[in-house]
Structures are given as structure tokens and as C-alpha cells.
Protein backbone atom coordinates (compact mmCIF):
# COMPACT_ATOMS: atom_id res chain seq x y z
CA UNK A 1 -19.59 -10.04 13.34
CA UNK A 2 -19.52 -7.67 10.25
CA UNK A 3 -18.87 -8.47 6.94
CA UNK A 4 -16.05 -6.08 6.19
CA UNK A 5 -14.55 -3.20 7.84
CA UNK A 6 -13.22 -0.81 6.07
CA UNK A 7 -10.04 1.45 7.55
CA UNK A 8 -9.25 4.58 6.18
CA UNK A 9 -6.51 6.82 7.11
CA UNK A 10 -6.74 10.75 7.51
CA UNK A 11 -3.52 12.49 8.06
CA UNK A 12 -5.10 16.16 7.22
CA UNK A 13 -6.85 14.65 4.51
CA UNK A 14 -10.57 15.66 4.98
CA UNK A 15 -11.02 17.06 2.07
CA UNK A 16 -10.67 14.00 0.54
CA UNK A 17 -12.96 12.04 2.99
CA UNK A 18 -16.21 13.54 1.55
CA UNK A 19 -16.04 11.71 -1.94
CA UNK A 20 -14.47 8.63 -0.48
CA UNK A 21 -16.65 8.02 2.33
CA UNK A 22 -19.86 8.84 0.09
CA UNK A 23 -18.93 6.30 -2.36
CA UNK A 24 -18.41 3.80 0.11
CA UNK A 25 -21.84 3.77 1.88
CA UNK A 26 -23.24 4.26 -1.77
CA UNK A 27 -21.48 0.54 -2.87
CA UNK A 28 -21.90 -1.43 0.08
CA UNK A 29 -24.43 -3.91 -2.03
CA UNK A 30 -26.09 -5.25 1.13
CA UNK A 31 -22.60 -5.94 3.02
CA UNK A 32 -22.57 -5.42 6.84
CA UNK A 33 -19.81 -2.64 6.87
CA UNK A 34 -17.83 -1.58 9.92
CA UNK A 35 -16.18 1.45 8.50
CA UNK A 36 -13.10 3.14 10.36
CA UNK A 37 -11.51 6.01 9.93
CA UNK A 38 -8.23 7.01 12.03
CA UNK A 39 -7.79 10.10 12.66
CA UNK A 40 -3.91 10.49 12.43
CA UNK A 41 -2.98 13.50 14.51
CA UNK A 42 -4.66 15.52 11.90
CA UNK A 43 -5.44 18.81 12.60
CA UNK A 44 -8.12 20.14 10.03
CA UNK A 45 -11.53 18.82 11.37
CA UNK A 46 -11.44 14.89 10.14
CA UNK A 47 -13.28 14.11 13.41
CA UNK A 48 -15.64 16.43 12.82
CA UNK A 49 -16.52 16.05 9.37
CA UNK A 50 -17.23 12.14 9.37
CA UNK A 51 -19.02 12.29 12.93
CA UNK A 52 -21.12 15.45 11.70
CA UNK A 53 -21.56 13.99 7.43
CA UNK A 54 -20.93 10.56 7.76
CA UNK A 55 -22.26 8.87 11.41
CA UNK A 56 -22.89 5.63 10.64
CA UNK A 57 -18.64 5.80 10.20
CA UNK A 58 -16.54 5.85 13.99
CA UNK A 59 -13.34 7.77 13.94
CA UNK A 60 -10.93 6.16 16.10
CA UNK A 61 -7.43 8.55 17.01
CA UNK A 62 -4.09 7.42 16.22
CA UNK A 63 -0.45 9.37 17.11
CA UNK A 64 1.16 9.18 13.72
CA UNK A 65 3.23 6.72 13.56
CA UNK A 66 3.02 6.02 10.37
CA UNK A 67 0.87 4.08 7.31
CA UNK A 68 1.21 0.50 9.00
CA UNK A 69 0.58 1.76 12.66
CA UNK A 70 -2.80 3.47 11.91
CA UNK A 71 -3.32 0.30 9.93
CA UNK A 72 -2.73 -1.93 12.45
CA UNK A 73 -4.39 0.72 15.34
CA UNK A 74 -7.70 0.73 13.48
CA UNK A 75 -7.19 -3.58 12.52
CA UNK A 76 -7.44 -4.40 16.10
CA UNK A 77 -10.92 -2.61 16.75
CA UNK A 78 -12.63 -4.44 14.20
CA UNK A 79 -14.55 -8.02 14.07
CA UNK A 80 -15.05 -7.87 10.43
CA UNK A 81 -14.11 -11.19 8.54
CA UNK A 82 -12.82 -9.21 6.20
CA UNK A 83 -10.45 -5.68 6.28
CA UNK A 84 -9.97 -3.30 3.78
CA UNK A 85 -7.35 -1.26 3.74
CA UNK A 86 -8.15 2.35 1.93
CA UNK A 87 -6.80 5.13 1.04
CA UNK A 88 -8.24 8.24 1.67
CA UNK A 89 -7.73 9.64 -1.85
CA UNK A 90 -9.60 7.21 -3.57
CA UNK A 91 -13.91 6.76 -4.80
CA UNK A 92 -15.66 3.68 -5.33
CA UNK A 93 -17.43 3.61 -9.08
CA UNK A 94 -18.22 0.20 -10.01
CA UNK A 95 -18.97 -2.86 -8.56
CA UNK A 96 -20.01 -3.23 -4.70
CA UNK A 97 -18.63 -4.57 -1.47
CA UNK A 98 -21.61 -7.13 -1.29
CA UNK A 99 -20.19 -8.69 -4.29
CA UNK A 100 -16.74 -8.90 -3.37
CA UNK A 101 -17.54 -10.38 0.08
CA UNK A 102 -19.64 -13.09 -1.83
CA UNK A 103 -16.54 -13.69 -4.54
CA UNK A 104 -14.10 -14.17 -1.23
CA UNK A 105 -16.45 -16.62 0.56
CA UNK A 106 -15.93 -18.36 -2.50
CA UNK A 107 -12.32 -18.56 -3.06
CA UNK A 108 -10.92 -19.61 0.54
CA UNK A 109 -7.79 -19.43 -0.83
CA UNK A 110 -6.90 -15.89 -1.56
CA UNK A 111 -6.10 -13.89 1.74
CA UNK A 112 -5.69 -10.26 0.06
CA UNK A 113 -6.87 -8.88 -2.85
CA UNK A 114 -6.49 -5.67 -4.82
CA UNK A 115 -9.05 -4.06 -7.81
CA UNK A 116 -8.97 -2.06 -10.81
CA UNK A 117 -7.96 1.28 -10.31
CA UNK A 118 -8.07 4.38 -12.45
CA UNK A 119 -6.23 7.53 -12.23
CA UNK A 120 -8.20 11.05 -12.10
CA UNK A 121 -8.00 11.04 -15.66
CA UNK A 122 -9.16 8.32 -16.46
CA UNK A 123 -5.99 5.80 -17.42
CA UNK A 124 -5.66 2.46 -15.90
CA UNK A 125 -3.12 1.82 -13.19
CA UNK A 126 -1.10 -1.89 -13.12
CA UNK A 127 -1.36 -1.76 -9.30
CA UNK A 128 -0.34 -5.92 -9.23
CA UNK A 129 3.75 -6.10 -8.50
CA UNK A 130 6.17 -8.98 -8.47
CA UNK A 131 9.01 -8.85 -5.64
CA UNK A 132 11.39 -6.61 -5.40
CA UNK A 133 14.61 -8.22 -6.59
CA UNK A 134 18.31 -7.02 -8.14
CA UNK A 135 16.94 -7.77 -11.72
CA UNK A 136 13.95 -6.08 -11.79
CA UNK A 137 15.77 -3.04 -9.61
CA UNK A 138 18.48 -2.81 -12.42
CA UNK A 139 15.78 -3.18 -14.76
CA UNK A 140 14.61 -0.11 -13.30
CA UNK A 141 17.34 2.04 -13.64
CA UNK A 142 17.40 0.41 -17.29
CA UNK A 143 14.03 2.16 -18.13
CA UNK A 144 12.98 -1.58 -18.33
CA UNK A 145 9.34 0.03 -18.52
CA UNK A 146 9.87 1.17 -21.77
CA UNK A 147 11.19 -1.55 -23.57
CA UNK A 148 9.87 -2.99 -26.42
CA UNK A 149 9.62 -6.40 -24.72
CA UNK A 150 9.09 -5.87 -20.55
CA UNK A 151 10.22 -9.03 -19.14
CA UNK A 152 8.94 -10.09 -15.43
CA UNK A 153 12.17 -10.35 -14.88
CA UNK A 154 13.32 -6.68 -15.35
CA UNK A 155 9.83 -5.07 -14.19
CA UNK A 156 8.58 -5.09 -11.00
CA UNK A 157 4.77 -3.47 -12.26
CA UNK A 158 2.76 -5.93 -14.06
CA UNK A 159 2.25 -4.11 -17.20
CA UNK A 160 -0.04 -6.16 -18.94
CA UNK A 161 -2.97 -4.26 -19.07
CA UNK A 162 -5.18 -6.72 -20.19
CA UNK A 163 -4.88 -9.06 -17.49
CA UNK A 164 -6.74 -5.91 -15.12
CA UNK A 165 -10.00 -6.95 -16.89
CA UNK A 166 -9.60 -10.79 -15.48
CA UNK A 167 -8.84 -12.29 -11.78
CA UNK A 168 -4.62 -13.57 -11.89
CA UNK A 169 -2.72 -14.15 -8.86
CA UNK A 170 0.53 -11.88 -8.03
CA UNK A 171 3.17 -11.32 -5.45
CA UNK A 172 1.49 -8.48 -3.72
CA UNK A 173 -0.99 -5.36 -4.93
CA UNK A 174 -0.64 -1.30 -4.16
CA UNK A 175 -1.66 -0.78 -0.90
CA UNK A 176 -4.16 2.15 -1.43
CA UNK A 177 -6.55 -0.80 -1.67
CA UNK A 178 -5.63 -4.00 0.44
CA UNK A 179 -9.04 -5.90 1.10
CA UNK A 180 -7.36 -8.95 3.24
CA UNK A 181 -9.21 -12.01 5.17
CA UNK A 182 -9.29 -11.80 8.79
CA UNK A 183 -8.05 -14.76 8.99
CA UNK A 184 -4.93 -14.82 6.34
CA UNK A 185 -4.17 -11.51 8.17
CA UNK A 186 -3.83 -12.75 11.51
CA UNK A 187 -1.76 -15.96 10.68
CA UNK A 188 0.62 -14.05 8.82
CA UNK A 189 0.60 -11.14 11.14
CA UNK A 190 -0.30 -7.65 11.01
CA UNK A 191 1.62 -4.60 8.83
CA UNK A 192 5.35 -4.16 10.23
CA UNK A 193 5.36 -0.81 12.01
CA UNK A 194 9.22 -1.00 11.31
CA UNK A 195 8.26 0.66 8.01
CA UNK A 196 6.73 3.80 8.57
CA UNK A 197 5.14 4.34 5.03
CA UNK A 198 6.26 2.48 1.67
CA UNK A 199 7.49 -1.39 1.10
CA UNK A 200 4.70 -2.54 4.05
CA UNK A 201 2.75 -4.20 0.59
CA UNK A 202 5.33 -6.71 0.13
CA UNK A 203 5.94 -7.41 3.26
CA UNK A 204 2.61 -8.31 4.50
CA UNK A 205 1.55 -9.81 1.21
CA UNK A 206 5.01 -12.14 1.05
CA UNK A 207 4.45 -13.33 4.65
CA UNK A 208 0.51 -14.20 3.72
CA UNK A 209 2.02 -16.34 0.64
CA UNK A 210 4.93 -17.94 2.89
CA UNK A 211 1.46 -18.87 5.11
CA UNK A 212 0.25 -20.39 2.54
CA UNK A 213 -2.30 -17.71 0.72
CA UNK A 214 -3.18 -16.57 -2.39
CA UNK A 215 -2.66 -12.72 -3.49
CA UNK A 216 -5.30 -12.12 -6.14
CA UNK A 217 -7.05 -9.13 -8.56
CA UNK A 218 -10.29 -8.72 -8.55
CA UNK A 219 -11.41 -6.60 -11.59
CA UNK A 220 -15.15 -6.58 -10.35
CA UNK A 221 -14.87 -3.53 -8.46
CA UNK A 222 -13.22 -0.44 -10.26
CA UNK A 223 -12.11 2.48 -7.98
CA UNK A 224 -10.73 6.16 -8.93
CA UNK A 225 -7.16 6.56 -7.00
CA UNK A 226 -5.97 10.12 -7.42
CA UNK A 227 -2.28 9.23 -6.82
CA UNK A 228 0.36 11.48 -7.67
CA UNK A 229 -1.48 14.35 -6.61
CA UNK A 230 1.30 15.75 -4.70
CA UNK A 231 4.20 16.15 -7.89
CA UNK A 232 7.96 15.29 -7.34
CA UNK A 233 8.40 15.42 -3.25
CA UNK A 234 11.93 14.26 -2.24
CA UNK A 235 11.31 13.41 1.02
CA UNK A 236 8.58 10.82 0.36
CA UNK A 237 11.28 10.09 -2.89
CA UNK A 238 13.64 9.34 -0.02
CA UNK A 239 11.44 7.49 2.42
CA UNK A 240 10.63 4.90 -0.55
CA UNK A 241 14.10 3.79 -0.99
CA UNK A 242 14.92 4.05 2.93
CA UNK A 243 11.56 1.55 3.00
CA UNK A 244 13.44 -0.68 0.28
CA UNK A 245 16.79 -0.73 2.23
CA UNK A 246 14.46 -1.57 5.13
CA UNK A 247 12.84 -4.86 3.06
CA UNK A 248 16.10 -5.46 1.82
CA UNK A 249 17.43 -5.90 5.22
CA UNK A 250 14.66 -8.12 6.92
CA UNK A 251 14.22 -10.78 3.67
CA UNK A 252 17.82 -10.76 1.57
CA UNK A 253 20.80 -12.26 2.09
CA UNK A 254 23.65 -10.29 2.88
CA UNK A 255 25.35 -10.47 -0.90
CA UNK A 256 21.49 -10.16 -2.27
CA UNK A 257 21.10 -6.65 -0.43
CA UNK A 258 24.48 -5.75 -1.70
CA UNK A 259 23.44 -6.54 -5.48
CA UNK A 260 19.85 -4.91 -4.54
CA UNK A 261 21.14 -1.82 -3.44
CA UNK A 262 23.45 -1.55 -5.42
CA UNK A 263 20.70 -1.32 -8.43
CA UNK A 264 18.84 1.23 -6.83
CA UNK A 265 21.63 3.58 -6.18
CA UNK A 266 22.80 3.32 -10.00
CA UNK A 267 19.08 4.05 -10.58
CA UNK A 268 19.24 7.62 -8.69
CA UNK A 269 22.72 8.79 -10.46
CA UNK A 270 21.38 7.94 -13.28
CA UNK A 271 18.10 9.90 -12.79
CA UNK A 272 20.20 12.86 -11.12
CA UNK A 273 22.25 12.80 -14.80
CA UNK A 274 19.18 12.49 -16.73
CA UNK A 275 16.99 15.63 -15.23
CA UNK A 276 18.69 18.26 -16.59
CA UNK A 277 15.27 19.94 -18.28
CA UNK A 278 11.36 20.53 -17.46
CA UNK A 279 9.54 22.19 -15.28
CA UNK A 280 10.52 19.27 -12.02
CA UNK A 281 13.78 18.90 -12.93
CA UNK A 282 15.44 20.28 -9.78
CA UNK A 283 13.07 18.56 -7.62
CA UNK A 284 13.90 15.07 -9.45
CA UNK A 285 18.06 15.65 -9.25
CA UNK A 286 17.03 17.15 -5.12
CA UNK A 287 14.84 13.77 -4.70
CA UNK A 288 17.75 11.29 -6.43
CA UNK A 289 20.25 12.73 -4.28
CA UNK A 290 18.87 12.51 -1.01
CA UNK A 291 17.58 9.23 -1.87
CA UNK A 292 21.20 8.47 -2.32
CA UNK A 293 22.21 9.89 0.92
CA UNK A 294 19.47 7.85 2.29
CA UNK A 295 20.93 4.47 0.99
CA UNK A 296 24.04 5.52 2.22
CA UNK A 297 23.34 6.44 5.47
CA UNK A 298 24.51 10.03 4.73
CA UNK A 299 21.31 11.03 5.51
CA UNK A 300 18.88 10.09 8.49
CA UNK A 301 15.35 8.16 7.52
CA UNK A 302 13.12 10.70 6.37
CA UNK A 303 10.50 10.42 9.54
CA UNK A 304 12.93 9.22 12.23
CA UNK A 305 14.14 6.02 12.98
CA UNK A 306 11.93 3.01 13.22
CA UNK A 307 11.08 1.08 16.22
CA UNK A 308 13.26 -1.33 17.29
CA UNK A 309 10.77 -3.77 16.83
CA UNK A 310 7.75 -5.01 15.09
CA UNK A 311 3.82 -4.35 15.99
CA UNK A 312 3.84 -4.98 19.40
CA UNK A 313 0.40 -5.54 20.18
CA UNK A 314 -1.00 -9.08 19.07
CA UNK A 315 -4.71 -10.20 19.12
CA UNK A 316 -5.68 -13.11 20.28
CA UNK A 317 -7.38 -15.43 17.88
CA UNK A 318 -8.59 -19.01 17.59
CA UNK A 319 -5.54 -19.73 15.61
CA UNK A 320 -3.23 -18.23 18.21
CA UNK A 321 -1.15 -14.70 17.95
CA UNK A 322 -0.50 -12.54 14.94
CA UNK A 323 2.96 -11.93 14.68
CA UNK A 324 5.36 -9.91 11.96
């Protein structure tokens, strides 16, 4: 059995896989890695690059059917006891996998864990998140984030940036770096492949708590995360809040979702009023208005409809069947 497997996901994003892949032989620290990369329909040489640069790495070949299928797809190949979930876009600089392997053993408690992460410019990222709720979604529209005092309540983001530079515990962590325990991820079941990209975080990680595990960050390994790279895109604008109706509708109550929704459409009129200058203001007033659409089913889900039904393949474990 291998200490950790790592999955990465390529959907055309080679050029990305050079830097990424590099950095994660370069920080293993003496850990046993099983490293993964699906290959997710792409079409600009990801096999070939990582079987040709990088062959102590196995590419595995997934239809794309989204963030949590791949996940899931390349979850089920591995014996690792633990999984990391990567993003493509992403380099390791501090701190190794040897180390966090070691800090896990230790901590039996925590089933998924996320790290410091930096932008490409440097800046750190609050990449722990409380639960999506109507407070912290009016909050939201409210430009909670840039109030003097930013209650938990009203902010979903925990903004304190001084807690990145010590381990707390929080509701669930971005998922361009999920590192989760085999076995935390198959009691509380694998990534919902209802969502096809977007709110699969707090799912996963609010099942693991419901079973009972901790949600943790881990500031001894520091990674660059070029997010953003992509400016304003509407459609993945729109696939965000179709992925928050989505969560909505599997964990709220019916008046909750009401209240929930609610909150998030006031949030895109009031960005659609507010972008009325710079150089992505169309795109932003394009994005809030299909998002709208989206909410209101006025508009059909960015990538299709969703399966009917969760992950469908379960493995079999010692503790029985991972379910969603």
C-alpha cells in the first residue's frame, strides 16, 4: 500500500502539468507516492507529456464528466491511505508530502485537510470556508468582505489571515488541494457526481464531519495556486450558482433554500447594477445575468443536466460501501 496518491486532473491543461508534476516528485520527503493523473478527454498531448517527462506518474482516461467524476474515476484505482486531490494549476514550494503523511498518522482525527496557498503573485489565499448559509449569502451581496468588522456569520471565507500560519479546524477547504484519509473518504463516501464542477467541497467535507471527522489546515506545506487565471467567464459564473442551487437542494429545508436563494439572486442584480465601468464590466453584468437565469431555471445548467443519481460505483472496504 502507498502512502499517498496523488490525483490530478488534465482537461487540456498540459501546459500546466510540467511545473506541477515537477514539484511534486521534487517534495515527496521520502513518502511512497502513487501519483495519478486523468486524462479528461483532453486533446493536447497530456498522455504524452507525463508518460514521455514524468514516468514514474500513470495517466489513467476519463470521459469528462466533470471535477467529481475524474475525482472519483482516478479514487478508485488507488491503495494509498491517503488521497490528494490537486489541481493541475498549482506547484509545491515548501514543506513535503513525507511530512504531512507523518502529521496525519498523528492526528487520527482529521479526515481532510487543506494548506497554505499563494496566488502567482505572491498574496495569501483564505482557502478555509464555513457553510454556505442565507446569512453569510446576504452577507455576500452586502460586500460583507469589506466590512470593517467581517463576522462568521456574514462571510463564508475565513478571512483571518493569521490563522493560515497555525493548524484550526473549519467546515470544509478549496478543493484545488483536498488531501483526505482513505478511510474518512470511504465512510463518508466519495465526491457527488451530481455536481459537475463547484459546491462538491462542502459536500464531501460536511458528510466527513456528519461521520464524525475533523476538517483541518495544515500550514506546513505552502503551495502556489494560479487561480483566476482565466478573468470574468460567465459560464463557469453560472455553473457556481447552478452548483449552489444544487447544495441547496440536497441539505436545506424547503423555506431555508427559499431564504438561500433568495440571497444569491439579490447578490447578482446587485452586481449587474454595480458594473457599469472597467475594462470586465460587460462580462460581470453577462455573468450576473445568466447566473440569474440559472437560479431561475430560465436558463439550462451550464454543462447539461446532472445524473439522476449519485457516484454509482462503490468500493468495497473493510468498513463496508462508500456511499454519497
Amino acid at each position: 500500500m502507498h502512502d499517498l496518491a496523488i490525483v490530478i486532473i488534465s482537461t487540456n491543461e498540459a501546459h500546466w502539468l510540467e511545473p506541477c508534476l515537477r514539484t511534486v516528485f521534487a517534495h515527496a520527503g521520502g513518502a511512497d507516492l502513487d501519483v495519478v493523473v486523468m486524462d479528461n478527454s483532453s486533446t493536447d498531448g497530456t498522455r504524452e507529456l507525463v508518460e514521455t517527462n514524468f514516468p514514474a506518474a500513470r495517466v489513467v482516461d476519463s470521459v469528462n464528466h466533470g471535477f467529481a467524476h475524474a475525482n472519483n474515476q482516478g479514487a478508485i484505482t488507488c491503495d494509498a491511505r491517503y488521497i490528494l486531490f490537486l489541481n493541475p494549476d498549482t506547484e509545491i514550494i515548501d514543506g513535503t508530502f513525507g511530512e504531512l503523511v507523518d502529521l496525519l498518522d498523528a492526528r487520527p482525527d482529521v479526515g481532510l485537510a487543506g494548506v497554505r496557498q499563494i496566488t502567482g503573485d505572491g498574496e495569501l489565499s483564505p482557502t478555509m470556508r464555513r457553510l454556505p448559509s442565507i446569512s453569510r449569502s446576504l452577507g455576500h451581496a452586502l460586500a460583507s468582505e469589506k466590512w470593517p468588522v467581517r463576522p462568521g456569520w456574514a462571510c463564508e471565507r475565513v478571512l483571518d489571515m493569521d490563522l493560515y500560519e497555525r493548524e484550526f479546524s473549519g467546515a470544509w477547504t478549496s478543493g484545488s488541494y483536498m488531501l483526505a484519509r482513505r478511510e474518512a473518504l470511504w465512510s463518508a463516501g466519495l465526491m457527488d457526481e451530481r455536481f459537475f464542477i463547484y459546491s462538491e467541497e462542502p459536500d464531501l467535507c460536511l458528510r466527513m464531519k456528519r461521520a464524525g471527522w475533523d476538517i483541518r489546515h495544515l500550514p506546513q506545506m505552502t503551495i502556489i495556486h494560479h487561480a483566476g487565471k482565466a478573468g470574468v467567464k460567465p459560464k463557469m459564473i453560472a455553473q457556481d450558482t447552478y452548483a449552489r442551487k444544487q447544495y441547496a437542494q440536497k441539505h436545506f429545508s424547503a423555506p431555508i433554500r427559499t431564504g438561500y436563494l433568495a440571497a444569491i439572486t439579490l447578490q447578482y442584480l446587485l452586481r449587474a447594477a454595480a458594473s457599469r465601468r472597467g475594462p470586465d464590466a460587460a462580462a460581470k453584468r453577462s455573468a450576473a445575468r445568466l447566473a440569474i437565469k440559472t437560479l431561475l431555471n430560465r436558463a439550462e445548467p451550464p454543462f447539461g443536466a446532472p445524473p439522476a443519481t449519485a457516484f454509482p460505483v462503490v468500493a468495497e472496504t473493510p468498513a463496508g460501501r462508500a456511499h454519497v
